[in-house]
Protein backbone atom coordinates (compact mmCIF):
# COMPACT_ATOMS: atom_id res chain seq x y z
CA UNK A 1 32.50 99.79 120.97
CA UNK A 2 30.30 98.66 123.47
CA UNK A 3 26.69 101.08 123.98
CA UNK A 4 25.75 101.24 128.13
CA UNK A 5 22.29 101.58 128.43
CA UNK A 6 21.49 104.66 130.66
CA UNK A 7 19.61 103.22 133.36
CA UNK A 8 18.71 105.86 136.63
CA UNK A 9 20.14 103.68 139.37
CA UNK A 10 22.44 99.99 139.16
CA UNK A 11 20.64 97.25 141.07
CA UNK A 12 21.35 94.58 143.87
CA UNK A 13 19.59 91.34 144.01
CA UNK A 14 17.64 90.87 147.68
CA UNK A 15 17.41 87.47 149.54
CA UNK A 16 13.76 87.75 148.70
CA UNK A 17 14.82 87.83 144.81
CA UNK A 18 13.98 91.40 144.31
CA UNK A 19 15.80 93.97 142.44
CA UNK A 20 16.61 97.09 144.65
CA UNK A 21 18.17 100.04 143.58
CA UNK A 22 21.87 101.27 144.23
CA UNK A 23 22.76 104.92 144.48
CA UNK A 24 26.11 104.65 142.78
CA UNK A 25 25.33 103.70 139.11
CA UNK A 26 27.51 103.55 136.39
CA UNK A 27 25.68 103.05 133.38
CA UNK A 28 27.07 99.87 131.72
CA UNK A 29 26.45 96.79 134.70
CA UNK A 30 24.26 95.95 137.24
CA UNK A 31 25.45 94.25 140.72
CA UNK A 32 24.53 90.94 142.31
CA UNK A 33 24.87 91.42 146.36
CA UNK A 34 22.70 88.23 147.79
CA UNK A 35 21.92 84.64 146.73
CA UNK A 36 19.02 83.28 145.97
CA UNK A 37 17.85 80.45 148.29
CA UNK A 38 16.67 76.94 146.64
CA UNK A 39 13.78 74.81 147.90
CA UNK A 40 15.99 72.28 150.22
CA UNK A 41 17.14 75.64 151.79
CA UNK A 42 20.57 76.09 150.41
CA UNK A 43 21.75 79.34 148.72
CA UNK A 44 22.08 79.48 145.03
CA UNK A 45 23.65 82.25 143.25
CA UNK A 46 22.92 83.18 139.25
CA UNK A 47 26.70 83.00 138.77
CA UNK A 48 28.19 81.71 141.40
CA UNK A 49 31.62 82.50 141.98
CA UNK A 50 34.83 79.83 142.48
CA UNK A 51 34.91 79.85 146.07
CA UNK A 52 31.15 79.06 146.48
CA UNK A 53 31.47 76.09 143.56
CA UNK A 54 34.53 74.60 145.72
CA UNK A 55 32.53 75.05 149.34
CA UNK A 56 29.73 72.82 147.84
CA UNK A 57 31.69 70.44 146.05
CA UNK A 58 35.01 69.54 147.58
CA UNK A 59 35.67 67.73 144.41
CA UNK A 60 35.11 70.22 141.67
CA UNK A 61 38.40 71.90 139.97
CA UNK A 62 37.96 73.58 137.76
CA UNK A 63 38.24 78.08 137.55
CA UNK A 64 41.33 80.26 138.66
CA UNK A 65 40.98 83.34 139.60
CA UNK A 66 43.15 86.51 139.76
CA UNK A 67 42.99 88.87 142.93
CA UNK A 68 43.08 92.72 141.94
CA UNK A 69 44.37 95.27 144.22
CA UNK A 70 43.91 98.54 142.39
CA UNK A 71 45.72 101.56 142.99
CA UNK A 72 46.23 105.12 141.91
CA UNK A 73 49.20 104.00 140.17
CA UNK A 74 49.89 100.33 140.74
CA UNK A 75 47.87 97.57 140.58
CA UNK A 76 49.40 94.28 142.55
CA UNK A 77 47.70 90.52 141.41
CA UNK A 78 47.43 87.77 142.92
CA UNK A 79 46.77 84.36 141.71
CA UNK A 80 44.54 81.16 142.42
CA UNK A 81 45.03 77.83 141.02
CA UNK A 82 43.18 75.25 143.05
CA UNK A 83 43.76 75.90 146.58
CA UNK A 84 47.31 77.30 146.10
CA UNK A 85 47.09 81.07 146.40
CA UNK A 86 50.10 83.31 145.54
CA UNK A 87 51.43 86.94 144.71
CA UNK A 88 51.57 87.38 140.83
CA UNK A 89 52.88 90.57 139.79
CA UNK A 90 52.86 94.04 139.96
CA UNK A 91 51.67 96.67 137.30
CA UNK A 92 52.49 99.86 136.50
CA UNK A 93 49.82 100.62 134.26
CA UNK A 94 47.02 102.75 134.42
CA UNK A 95 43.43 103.36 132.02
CA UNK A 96 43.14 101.28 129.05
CA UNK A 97 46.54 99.73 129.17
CA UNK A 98 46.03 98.32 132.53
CA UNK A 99 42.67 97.09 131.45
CA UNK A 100 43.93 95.10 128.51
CA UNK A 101 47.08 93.92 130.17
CA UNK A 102 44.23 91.97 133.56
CA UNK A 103 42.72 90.69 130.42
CA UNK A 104 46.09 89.38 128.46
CA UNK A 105 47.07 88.16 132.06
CA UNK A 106 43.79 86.27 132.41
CA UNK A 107 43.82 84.92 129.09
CA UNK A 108 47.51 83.26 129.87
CA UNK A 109 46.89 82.18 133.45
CA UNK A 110 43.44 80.97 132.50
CA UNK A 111 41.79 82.68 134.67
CA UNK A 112 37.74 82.95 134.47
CA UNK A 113 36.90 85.45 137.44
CA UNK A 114 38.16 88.61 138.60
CA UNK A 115 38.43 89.26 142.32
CA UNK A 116 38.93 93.15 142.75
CA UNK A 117 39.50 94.41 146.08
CA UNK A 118 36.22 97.17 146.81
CA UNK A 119 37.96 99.94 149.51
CA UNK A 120 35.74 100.20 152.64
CA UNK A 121 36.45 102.24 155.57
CA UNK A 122 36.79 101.39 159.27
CA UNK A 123 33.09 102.25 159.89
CA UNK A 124 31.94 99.93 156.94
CA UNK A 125 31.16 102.50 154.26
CA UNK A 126 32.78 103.60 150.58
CA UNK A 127 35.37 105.91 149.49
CA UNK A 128 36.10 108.22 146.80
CA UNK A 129 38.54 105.72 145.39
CA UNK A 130 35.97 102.72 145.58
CA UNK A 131 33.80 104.97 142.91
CA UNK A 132 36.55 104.58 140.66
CA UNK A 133 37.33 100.68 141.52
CA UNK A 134 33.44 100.31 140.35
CA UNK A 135 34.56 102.18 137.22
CA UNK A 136 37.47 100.35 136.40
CA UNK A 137 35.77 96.65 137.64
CA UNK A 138 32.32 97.79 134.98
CA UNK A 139 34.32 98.30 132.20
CA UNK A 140 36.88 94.62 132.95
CA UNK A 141 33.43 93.25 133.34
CA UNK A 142 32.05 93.98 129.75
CA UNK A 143 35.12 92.95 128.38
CA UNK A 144 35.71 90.15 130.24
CA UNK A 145 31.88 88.86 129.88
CA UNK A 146 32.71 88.59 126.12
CA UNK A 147 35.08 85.39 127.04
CA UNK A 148 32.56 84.02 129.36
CA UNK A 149 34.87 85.31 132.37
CA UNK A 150 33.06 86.97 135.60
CA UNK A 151 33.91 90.06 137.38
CA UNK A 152 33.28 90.25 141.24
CA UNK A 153 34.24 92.78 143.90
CA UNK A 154 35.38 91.92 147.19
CA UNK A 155 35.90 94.25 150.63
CA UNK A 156 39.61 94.71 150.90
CA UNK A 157 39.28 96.72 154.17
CA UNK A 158 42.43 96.24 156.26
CA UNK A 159 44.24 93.76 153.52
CA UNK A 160 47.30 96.41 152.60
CA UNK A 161 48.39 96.03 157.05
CA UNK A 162 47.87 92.42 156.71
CA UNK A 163 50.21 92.18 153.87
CA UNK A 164 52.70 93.83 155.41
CA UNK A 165 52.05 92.04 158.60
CA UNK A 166 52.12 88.38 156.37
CA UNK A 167 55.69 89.68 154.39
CA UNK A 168 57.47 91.24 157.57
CA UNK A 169 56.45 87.36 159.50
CA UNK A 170 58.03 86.20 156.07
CA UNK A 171 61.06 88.01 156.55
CA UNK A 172 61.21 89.69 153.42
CA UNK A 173 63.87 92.90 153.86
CA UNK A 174 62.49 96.19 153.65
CA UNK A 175 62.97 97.05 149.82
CA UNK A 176 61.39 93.64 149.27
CA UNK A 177 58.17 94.27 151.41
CA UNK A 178 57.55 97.71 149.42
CA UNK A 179 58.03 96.22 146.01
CA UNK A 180 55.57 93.40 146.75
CA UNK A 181 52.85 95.34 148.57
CA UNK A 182 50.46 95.18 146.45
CA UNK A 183 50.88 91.79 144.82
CA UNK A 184 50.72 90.93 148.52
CA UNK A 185 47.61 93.02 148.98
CA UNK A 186 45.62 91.04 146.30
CA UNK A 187 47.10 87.60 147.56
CA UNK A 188 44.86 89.00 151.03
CA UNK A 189 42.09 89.80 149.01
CA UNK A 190 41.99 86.51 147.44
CA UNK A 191 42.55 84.47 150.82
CA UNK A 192 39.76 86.31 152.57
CA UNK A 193 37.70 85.67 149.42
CA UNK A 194 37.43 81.67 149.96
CA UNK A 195 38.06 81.90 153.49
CA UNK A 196 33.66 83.48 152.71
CA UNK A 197 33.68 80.97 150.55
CA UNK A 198 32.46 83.90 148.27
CA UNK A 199 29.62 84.98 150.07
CA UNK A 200 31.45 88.40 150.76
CA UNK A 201 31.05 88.80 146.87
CA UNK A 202 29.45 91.38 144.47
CA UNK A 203 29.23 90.55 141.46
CA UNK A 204 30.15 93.31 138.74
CA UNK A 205 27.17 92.26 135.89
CA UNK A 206 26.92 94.18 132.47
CA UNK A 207 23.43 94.92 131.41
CA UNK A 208 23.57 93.68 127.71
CA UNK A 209 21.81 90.69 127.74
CA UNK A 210 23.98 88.74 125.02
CA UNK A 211 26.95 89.44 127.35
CA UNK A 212 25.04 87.84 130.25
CA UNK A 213 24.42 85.04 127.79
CA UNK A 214 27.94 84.52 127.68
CA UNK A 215 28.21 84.60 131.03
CA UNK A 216 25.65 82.13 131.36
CA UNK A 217 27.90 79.48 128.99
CA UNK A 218 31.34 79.89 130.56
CA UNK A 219 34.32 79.97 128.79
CA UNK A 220 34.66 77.80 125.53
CA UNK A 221 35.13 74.22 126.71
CA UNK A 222 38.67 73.84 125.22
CA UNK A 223 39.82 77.26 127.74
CA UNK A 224 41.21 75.62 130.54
């Protein structure tokens, strides 16, 4: 069982490097909004996520990731291997079961990062049900840390109409189009995610040191 330290408020890293604090805290990971910028001016994050790797080497190919879209009661996937991008699955699941199943999934698709879809409103601020996205996406990201994989949110404002908009363009009938939703949903999450080249990124960090330790080595060499 993993111990949270009980900190007062989570933290975002500033452009200027500075740790600022974040209302909505849960108690076992911090957040990474910004970059860090290097001497010859370009932007370095601590962990930088897939997208960001590819953008500054065309050439590097290594990392898949898996788009989340979670819901009350279904969670669609998506999945990225290299630059091909497609709709996974759908699960059923919900609490621990779901948890372990994004992890078992990982594990087989070798995956190392989670991109979760973060609900924003029109006007650009949270909902009720992104509290509970952080909740789920803090306790993926201890567990996931302990493999060396990273956890990331990602503003899925809007990506549920495009999916529908991408499947009905498809021509997928109409049973089709509402058992793929949310596969579909995560497959928009993911494109918009390198289409920022992961700049539109936070990253879901757990406070234990060791497990940012992990973090720091990557998954064992012989993973992908």
């Amino acid at each position: 069982m993993v111990q949270a330290v009980q900190l007062p408020a989570i933290f975002t890293l500033s452009p200027t490097n500075l740790w600022n604090r974040h209302p909505n805290s849960p108690s076992s990971s911090l957040r990474l909004r910004s970059s860090k910028i290097r001497a010859d001016g370009e932007e370095e994050h601590p962990f930088p996520p897939n997208a960001m790797r590819r953008k500054l080497d065309s050439s590097w190919m290594g990392g898949f990731s898996l788009g989340v879209d979670l819901g009350l009661s279904r969670t669609g996937l998506a999945l990225s291997k290299g630059f091909s991008v497609r709709p996974l699955k759908v699960l059923e699941l919900r609490g621990q079961k779901l948890e372990m199943s994004l992890l078992e999934i990982a594990q087989k698709q070798e995956v190392d990062e989670f991109i979760i879809g973060l609900p924003i409103s029109s006007d650009g601020k949270e909902t009720p049900q992104s509290n509970k996205v952080r909740s789920v996406a803090g306790r993926i990201a201890i567990r996931a840390a302990e493999r060396g994989w990273r956890v990331y949110l990602q503003d899925e404002h809007g990506t549920s109409t495009d999916a529908m908009t991408r499947m009905i363009d498809m021509g997928l009938s109409k049973s089709a189009r509402k058992e793929s939703l949310d596969a579909y949903a995560a497959l928009m999450v993911l494109e918009r995610y390198f289409s920022e080249s992961g700049q539109g990124t936070e990253m879901v960090l757990p406070k234990q040191l060791d497990l940012q330790e992990m973090l720091r080595k990557g998954p064992p060499s012989d993973f992908f």
